[in-house]
C-alpha atoms as a PDB file:
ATOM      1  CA  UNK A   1      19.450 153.561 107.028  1.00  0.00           C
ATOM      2  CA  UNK A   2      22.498 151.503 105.745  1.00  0.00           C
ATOM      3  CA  UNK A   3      25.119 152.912 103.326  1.00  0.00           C
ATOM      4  CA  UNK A   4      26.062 151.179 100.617  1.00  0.00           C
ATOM      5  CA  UNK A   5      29.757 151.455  99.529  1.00  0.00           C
ATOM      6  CA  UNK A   6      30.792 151.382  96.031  1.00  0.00           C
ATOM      7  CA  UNK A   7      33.892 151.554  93.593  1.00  0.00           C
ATOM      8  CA  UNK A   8      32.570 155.204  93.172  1.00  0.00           C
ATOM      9  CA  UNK A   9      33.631 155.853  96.986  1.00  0.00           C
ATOM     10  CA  UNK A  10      37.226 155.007  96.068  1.00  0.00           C
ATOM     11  CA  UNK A  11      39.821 157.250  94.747  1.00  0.00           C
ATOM     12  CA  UNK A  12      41.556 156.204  91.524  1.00  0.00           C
ATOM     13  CA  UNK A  13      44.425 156.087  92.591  1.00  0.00           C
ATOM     14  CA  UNK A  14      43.256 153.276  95.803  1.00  0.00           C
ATOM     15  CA  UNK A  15      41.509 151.297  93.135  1.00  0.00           C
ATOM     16  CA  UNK A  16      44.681 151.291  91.206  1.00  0.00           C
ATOM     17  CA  UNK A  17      46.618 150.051  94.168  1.00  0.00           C
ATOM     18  CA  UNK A  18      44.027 146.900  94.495  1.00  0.00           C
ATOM     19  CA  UNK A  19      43.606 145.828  90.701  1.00  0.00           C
ATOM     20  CA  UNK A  20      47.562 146.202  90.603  1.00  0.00           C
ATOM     21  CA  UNK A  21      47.958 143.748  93.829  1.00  0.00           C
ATOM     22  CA  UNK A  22      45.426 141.708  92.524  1.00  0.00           C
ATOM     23  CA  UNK A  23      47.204 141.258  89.402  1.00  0.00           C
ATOM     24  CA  UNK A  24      50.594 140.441  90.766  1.00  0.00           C
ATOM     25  CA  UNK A  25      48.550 137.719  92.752  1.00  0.00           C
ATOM     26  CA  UNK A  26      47.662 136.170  89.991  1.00  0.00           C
ATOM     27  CA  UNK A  27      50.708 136.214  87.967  1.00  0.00           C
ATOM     28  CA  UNK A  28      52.745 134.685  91.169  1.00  0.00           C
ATOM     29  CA  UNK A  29      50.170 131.722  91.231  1.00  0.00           C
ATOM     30  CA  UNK A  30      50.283 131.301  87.243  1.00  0.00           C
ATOM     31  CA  UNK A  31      54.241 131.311  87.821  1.00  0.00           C
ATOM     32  CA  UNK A  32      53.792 128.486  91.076  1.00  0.00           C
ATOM     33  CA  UNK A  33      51.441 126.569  88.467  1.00  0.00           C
ATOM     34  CA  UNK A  34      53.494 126.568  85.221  1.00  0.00           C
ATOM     35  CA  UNK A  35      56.790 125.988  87.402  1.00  0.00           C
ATOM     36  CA  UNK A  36      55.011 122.800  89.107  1.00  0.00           C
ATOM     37  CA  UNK A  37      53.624 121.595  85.750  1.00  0.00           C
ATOM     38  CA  UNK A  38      57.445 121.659  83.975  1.00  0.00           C
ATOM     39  CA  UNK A  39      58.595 119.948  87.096  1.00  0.00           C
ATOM     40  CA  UNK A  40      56.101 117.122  86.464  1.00  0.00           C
ATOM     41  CA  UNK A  41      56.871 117.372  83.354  1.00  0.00           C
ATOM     42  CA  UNK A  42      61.189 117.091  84.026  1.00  0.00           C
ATOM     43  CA  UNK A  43      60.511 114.105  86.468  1.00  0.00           C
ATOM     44  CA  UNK A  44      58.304 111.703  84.206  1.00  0.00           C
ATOM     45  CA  UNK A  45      60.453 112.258  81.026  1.00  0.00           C
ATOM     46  CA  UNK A  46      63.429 111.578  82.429  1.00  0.00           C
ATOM     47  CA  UNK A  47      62.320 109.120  84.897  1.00  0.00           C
ATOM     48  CA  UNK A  48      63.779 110.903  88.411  1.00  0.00           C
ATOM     49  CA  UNK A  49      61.512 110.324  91.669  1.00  0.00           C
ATOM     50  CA  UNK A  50      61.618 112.837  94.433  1.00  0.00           C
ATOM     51  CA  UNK A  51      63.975 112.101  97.236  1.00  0.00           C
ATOM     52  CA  UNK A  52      62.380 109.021  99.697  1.00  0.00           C
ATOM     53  CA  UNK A  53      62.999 108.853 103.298  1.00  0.00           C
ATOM     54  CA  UNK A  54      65.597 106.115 103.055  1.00  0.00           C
ATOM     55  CA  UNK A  55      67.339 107.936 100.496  1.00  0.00           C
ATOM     56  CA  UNK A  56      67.377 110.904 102.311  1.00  0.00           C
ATOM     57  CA  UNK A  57      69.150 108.640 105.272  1.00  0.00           C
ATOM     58  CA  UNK A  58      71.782 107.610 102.515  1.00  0.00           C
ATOM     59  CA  UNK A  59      72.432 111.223 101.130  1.00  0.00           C
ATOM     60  CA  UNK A  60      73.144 111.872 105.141  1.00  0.00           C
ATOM     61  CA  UNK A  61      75.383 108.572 105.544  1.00  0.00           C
ATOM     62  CA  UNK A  62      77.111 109.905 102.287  1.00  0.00           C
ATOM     63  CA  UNK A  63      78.063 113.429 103.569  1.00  0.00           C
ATOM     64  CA  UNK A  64      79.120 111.841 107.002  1.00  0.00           C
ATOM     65  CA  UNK A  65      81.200 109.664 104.828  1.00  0.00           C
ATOM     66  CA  UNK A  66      82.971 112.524 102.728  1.00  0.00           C
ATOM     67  CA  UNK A  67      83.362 114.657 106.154  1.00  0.00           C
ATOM     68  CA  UNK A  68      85.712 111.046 107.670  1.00  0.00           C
ATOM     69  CA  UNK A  69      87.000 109.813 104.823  1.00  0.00           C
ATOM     70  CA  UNK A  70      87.556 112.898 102.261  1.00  0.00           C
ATOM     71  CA  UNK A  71      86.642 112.884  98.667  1.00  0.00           C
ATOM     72  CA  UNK A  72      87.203 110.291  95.593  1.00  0.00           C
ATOM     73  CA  UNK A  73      89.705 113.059  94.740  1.00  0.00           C
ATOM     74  CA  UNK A  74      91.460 113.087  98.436  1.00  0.00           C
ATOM     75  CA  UNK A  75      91.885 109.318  98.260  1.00  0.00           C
ATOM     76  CA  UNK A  76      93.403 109.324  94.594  1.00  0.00           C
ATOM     77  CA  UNK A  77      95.568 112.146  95.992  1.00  0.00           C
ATOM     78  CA  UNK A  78      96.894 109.722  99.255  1.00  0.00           C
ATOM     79  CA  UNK A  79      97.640 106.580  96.910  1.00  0.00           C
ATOM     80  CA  UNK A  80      99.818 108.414  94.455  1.00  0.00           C
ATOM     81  CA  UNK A  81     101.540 110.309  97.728  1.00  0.00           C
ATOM     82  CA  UNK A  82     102.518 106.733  99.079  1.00  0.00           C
ATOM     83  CA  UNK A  83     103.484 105.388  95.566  1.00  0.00           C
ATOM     84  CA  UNK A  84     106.141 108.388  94.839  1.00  0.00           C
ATOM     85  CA  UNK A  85     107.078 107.809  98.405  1.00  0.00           C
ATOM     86  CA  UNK A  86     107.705 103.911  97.394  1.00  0.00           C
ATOM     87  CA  UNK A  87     109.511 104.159  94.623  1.00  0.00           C
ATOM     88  CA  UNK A  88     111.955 107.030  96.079  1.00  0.00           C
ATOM     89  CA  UNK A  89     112.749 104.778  99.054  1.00  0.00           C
ATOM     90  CA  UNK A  90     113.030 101.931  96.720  1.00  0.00           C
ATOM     91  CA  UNK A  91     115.647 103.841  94.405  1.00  0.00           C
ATOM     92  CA  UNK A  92     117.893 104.074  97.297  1.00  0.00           C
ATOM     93  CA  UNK A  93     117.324 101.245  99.466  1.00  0.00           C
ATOM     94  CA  UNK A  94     118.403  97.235  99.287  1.00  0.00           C
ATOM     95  CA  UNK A  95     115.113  96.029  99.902  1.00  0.00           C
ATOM     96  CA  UNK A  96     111.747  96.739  98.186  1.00  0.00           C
ATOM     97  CA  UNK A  97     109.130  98.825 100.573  1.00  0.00           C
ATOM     98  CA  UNK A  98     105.328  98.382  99.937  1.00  0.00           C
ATOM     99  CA  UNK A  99     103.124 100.782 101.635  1.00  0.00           C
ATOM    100  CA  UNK A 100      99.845  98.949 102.953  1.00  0.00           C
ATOM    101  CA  UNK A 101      96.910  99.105 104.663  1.00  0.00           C
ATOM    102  CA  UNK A 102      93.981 101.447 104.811  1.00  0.00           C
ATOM    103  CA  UNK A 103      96.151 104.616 105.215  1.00  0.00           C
ATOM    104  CA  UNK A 104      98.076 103.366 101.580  1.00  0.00           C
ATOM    105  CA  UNK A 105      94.764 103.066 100.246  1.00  0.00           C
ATOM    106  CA  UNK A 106      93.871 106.609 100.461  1.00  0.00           C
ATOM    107  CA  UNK A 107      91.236 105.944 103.531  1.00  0.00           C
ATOM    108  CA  UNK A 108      92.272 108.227 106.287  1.00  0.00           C
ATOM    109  CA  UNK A 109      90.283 106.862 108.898  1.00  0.00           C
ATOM    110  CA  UNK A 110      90.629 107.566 112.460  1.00  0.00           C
ATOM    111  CA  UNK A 111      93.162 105.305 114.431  1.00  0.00           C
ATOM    112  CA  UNK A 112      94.431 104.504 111.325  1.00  0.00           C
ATOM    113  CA  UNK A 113      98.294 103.570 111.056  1.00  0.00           C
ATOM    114  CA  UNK A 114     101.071 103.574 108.625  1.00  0.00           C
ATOM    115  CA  UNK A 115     101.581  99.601 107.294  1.00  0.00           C
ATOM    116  CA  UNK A 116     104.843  99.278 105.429  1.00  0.00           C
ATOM    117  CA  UNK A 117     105.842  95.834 103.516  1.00  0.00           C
ATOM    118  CA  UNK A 118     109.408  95.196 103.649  1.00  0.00           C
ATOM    119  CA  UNK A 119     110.541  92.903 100.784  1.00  0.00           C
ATOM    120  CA  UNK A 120     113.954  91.033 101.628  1.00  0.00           C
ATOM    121  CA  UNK A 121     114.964  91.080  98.117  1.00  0.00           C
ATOM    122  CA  UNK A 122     117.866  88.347  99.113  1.00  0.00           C
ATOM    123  CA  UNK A 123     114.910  86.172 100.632  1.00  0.00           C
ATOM    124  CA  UNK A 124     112.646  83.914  97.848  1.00  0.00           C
ATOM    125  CA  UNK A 125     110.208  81.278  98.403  1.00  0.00           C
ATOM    126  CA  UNK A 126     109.691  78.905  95.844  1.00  0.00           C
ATOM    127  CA  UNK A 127     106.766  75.927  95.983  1.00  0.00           C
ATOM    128  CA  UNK A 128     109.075  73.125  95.402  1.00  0.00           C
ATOM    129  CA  UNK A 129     112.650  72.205  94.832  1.00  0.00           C
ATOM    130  CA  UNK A 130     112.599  71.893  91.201  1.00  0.00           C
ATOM    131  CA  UNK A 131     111.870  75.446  91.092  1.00  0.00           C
ATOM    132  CA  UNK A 132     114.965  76.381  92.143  1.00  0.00           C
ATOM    133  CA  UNK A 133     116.442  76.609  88.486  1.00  0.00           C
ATOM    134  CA  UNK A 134     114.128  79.468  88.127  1.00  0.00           C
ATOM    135  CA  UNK A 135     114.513  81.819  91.029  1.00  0.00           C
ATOM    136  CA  UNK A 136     115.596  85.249  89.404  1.00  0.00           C
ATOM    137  CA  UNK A 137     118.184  87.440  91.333  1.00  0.00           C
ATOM    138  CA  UNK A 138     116.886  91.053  92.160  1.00  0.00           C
ATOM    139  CA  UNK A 139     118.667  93.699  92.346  1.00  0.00           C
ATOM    140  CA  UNK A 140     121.802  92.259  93.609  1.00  0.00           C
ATOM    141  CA  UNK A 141     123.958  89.270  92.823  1.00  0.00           C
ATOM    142  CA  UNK A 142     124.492  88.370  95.490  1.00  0.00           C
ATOM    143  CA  UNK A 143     123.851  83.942  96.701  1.00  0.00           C
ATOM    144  CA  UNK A 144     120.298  84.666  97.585  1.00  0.00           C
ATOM    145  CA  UNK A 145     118.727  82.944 100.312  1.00  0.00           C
ATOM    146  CA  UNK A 146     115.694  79.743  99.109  1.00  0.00           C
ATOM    147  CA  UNK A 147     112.948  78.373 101.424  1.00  0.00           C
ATOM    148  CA  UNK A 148     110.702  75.897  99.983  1.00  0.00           C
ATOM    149  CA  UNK A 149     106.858  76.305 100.805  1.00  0.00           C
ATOM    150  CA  UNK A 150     105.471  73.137 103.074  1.00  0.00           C
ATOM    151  CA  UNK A 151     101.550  73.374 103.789  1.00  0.00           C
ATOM    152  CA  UNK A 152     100.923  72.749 107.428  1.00  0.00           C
ATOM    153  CA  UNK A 153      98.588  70.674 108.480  1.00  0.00           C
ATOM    154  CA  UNK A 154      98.200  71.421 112.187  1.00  0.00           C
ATOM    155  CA  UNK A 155      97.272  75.175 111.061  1.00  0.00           C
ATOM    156  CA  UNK A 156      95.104  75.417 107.803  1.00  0.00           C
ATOM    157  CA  UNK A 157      95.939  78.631 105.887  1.00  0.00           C
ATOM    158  CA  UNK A 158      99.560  78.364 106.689  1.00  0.00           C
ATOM    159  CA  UNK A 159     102.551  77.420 105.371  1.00  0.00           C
ATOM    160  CA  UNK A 160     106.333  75.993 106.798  1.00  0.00           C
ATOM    161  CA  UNK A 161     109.105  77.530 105.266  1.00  0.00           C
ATOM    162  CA  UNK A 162     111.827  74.816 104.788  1.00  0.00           C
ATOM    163  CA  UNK A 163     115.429  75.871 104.495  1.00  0.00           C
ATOM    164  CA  UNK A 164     116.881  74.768 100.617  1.00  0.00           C
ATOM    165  CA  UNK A 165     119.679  77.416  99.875  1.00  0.00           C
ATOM    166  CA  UNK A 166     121.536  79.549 103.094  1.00  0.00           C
ATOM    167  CA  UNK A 167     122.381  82.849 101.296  1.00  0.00           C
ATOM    168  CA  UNK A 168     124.149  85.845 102.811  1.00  0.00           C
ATOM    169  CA  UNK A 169     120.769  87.164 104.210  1.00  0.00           C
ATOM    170  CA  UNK A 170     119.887  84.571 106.651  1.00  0.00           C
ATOM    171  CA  UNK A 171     122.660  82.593 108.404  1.00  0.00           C
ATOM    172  CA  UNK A 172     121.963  78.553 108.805  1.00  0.00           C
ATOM    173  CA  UNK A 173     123.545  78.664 112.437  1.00  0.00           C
ATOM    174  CA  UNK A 174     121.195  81.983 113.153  1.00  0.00           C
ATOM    175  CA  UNK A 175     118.425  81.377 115.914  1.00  0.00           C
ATOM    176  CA  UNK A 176     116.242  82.533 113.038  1.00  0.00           C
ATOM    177  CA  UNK A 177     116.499  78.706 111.806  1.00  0.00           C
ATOM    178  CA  UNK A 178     114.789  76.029 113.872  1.00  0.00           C
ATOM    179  CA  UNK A 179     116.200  72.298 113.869  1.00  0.00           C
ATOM    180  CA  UNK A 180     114.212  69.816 113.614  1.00  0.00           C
ATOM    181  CA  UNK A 181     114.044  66.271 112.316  1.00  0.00           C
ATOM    182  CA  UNK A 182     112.332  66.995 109.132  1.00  0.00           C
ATOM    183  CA  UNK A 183     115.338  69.667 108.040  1.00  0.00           C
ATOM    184  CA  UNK A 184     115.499  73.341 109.005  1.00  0.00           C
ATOM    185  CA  UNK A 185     112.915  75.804 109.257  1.00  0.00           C
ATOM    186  CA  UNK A 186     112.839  79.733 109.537  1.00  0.00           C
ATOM    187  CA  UNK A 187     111.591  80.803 113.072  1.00  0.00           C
ATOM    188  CA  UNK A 188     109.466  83.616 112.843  1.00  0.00           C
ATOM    189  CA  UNK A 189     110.341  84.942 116.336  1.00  0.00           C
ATOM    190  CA  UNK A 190     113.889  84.160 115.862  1.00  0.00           C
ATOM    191  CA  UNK A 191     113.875  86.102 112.423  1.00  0.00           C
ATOM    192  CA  UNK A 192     112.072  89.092 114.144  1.00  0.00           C
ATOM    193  CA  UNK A 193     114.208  89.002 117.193  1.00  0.00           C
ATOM    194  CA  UNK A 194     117.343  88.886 114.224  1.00  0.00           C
ATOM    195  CA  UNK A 195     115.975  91.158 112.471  1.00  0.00           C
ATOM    196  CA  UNK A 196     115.413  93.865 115.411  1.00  0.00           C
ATOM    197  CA  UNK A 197     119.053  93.070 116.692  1.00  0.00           C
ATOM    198  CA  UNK A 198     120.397  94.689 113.151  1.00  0.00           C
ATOM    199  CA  UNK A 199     118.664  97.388 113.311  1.00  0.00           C
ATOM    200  CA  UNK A 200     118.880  99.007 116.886  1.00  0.00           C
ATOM    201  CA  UNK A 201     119.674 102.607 115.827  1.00  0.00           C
ATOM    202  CA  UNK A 202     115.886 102.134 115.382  1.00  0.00           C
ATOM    203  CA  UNK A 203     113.727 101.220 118.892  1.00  0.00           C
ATOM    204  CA  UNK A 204     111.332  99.010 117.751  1.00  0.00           C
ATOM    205  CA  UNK A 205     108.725  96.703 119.488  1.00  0.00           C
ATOM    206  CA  UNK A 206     107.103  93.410 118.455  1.00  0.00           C
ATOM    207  CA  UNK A 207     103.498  93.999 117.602  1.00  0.00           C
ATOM    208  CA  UNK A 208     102.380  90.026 116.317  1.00  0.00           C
ATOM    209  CA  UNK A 209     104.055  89.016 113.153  1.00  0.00           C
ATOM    210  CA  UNK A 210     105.535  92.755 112.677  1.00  0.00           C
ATOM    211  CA  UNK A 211     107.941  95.210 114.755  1.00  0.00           C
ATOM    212  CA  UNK A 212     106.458  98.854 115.053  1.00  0.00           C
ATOM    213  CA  UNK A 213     107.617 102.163 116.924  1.00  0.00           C
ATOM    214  CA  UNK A 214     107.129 102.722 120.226  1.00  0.00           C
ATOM    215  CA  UNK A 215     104.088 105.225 119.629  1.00  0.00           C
ATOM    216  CA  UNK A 216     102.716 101.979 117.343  1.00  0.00           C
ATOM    217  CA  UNK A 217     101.949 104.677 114.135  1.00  0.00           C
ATOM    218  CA  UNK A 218     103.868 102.594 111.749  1.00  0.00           C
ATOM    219  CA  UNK A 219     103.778  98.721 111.405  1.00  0.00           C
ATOM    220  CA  UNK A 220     106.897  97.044 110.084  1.00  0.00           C
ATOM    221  CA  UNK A 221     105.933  93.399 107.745  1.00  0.00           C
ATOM    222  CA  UNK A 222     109.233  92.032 106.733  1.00  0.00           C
ATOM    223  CA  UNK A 223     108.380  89.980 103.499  1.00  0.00           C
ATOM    224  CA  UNK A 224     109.613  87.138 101.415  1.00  0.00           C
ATOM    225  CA  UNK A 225     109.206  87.169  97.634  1.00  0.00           C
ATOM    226  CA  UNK A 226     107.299  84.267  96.163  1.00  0.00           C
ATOM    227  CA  UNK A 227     106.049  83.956  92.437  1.00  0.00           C
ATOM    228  CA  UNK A 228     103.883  81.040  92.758  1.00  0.00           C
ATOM    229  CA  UNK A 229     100.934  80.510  94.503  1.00  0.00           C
ATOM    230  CA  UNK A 230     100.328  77.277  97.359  1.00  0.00           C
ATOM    231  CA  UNK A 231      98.790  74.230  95.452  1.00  0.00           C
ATOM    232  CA  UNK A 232      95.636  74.264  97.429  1.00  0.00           C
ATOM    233  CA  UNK A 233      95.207  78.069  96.121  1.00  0.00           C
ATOM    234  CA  UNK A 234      96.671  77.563  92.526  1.00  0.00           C
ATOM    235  CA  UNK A 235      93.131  77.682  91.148  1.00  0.00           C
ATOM    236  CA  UNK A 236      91.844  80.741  93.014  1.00  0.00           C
ATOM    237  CA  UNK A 237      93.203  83.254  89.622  1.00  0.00           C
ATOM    238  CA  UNK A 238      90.640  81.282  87.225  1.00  0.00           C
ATOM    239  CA  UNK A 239      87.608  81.820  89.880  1.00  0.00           C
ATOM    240  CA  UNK A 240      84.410  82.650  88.214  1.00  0.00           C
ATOM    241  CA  UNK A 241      83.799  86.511  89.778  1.00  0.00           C
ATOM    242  CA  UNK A 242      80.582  88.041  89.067  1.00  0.00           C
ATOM    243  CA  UNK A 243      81.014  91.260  88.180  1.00  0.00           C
END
């Protein structure tokens, strides 16, 4: 004969125990229901959609990006470094220093070197000769030194420098000028090969159109100063750009 078991076979204080678990059971899936419901809710008002696949790829890519590169607030930090650093060498020194490159730009990327622009102040490159009345002196008064801009044909995107003016900076019997039958032109290897023979208290190497240390961290441009632009590129600052 089977025996049946009832809620009069359990103690009070067992039955307690189950209706107060049950309870809590049900509260906890209320909770779940009215949380999910105001989530809804959050995402359709305001228009937000969960987190795709792809996006989840670019939320990756962007913390691999912060991890190499550093912050917006580590890259602000690295331009302003280099720009005091500029303008306390430049309170001192003849010459105007630029700081280029990635490095200058705040991106500290690996492999990445130190690209300094060396302005010769003494130096100026006008487009043509009748622009010679308005080449300004910097910083010293001394005869500055005038090359005229001549477009070369042979090599589009470049430009001859023609000798107008010999100033104190660059010497017209120098094997940084180049004879030819046209008139005299600057000689970029002969400038470099000048310019490294005035400094050798420093060991530098020539790495293409620059000179850099022997451990090739920081890149050496020497510069001319020129306020106009080439004909063929006089347009370029009135470009449409789509922004």
């Amino acid at each position: 004969m089977s025996k049946n078991v009832g809620t009069s076979n359990i103690s009070p204080l067992k039955e307690r125990f189950i209706m107060d678990n049950t309870n809590r059971n049900q509260e906890n899936f209320d909770d779940e229901n009215v949380y999910g419901l105001r989530k809804i809710t959050y995402l359709e008002k305001y228009g937000i959609t969960p987190w795709s696949e792809n996006e989840l790829k670019e939320k990756d890519l962007f913390k691999l990006l912060v991890k190499t590169v550093g912050t917006a607030i580590d890259i602000r930090i690295r331009q302003r470094l280099f720009i005091v650093q500029n303008m306390i060498v430049n309170s001192t020194n003849s010459d105007t220093q630029i700081s280029s490159g990635s490095l200058a730009e705040g991106l500290d990327l690996p492999g990445s070197d130190i690209d300094i622009m060396s302005v010769c102040d003494e130096i100026v490159v006008i487009r043509n000769i009748r622009d010679t009345k308005y080449v300004k002196q910097y910083k010293q008064p001394k005869q500055q030194t005038i090359f005229v801009m001549e477009r070369d044909n042979d090599y589009p995107g470049f430009i001859q420098l023609r000798l107008s003016a010999a100033g104190d900076a660059v010497d017209a019997t120098h094997e940084s000028i180049e004879m030819t039958t046209k008139g005299l032109y600057l000689s970029v290897n002969g400038f470099l090969k000048g310019t490294k023979e005035q400094i050798q208290h420093v060991h530098l190497i020539p790495h293409g159109p620059c000179l850099t240390y022997l451990d090739q961290v920081r890149d050496f441009a020497f510069c001319f100063r020129c306020t106009y632009l080439p004909y063929n590129a006089a347009s370029w600052p009135m470009r449409y750009r789509r922004q």
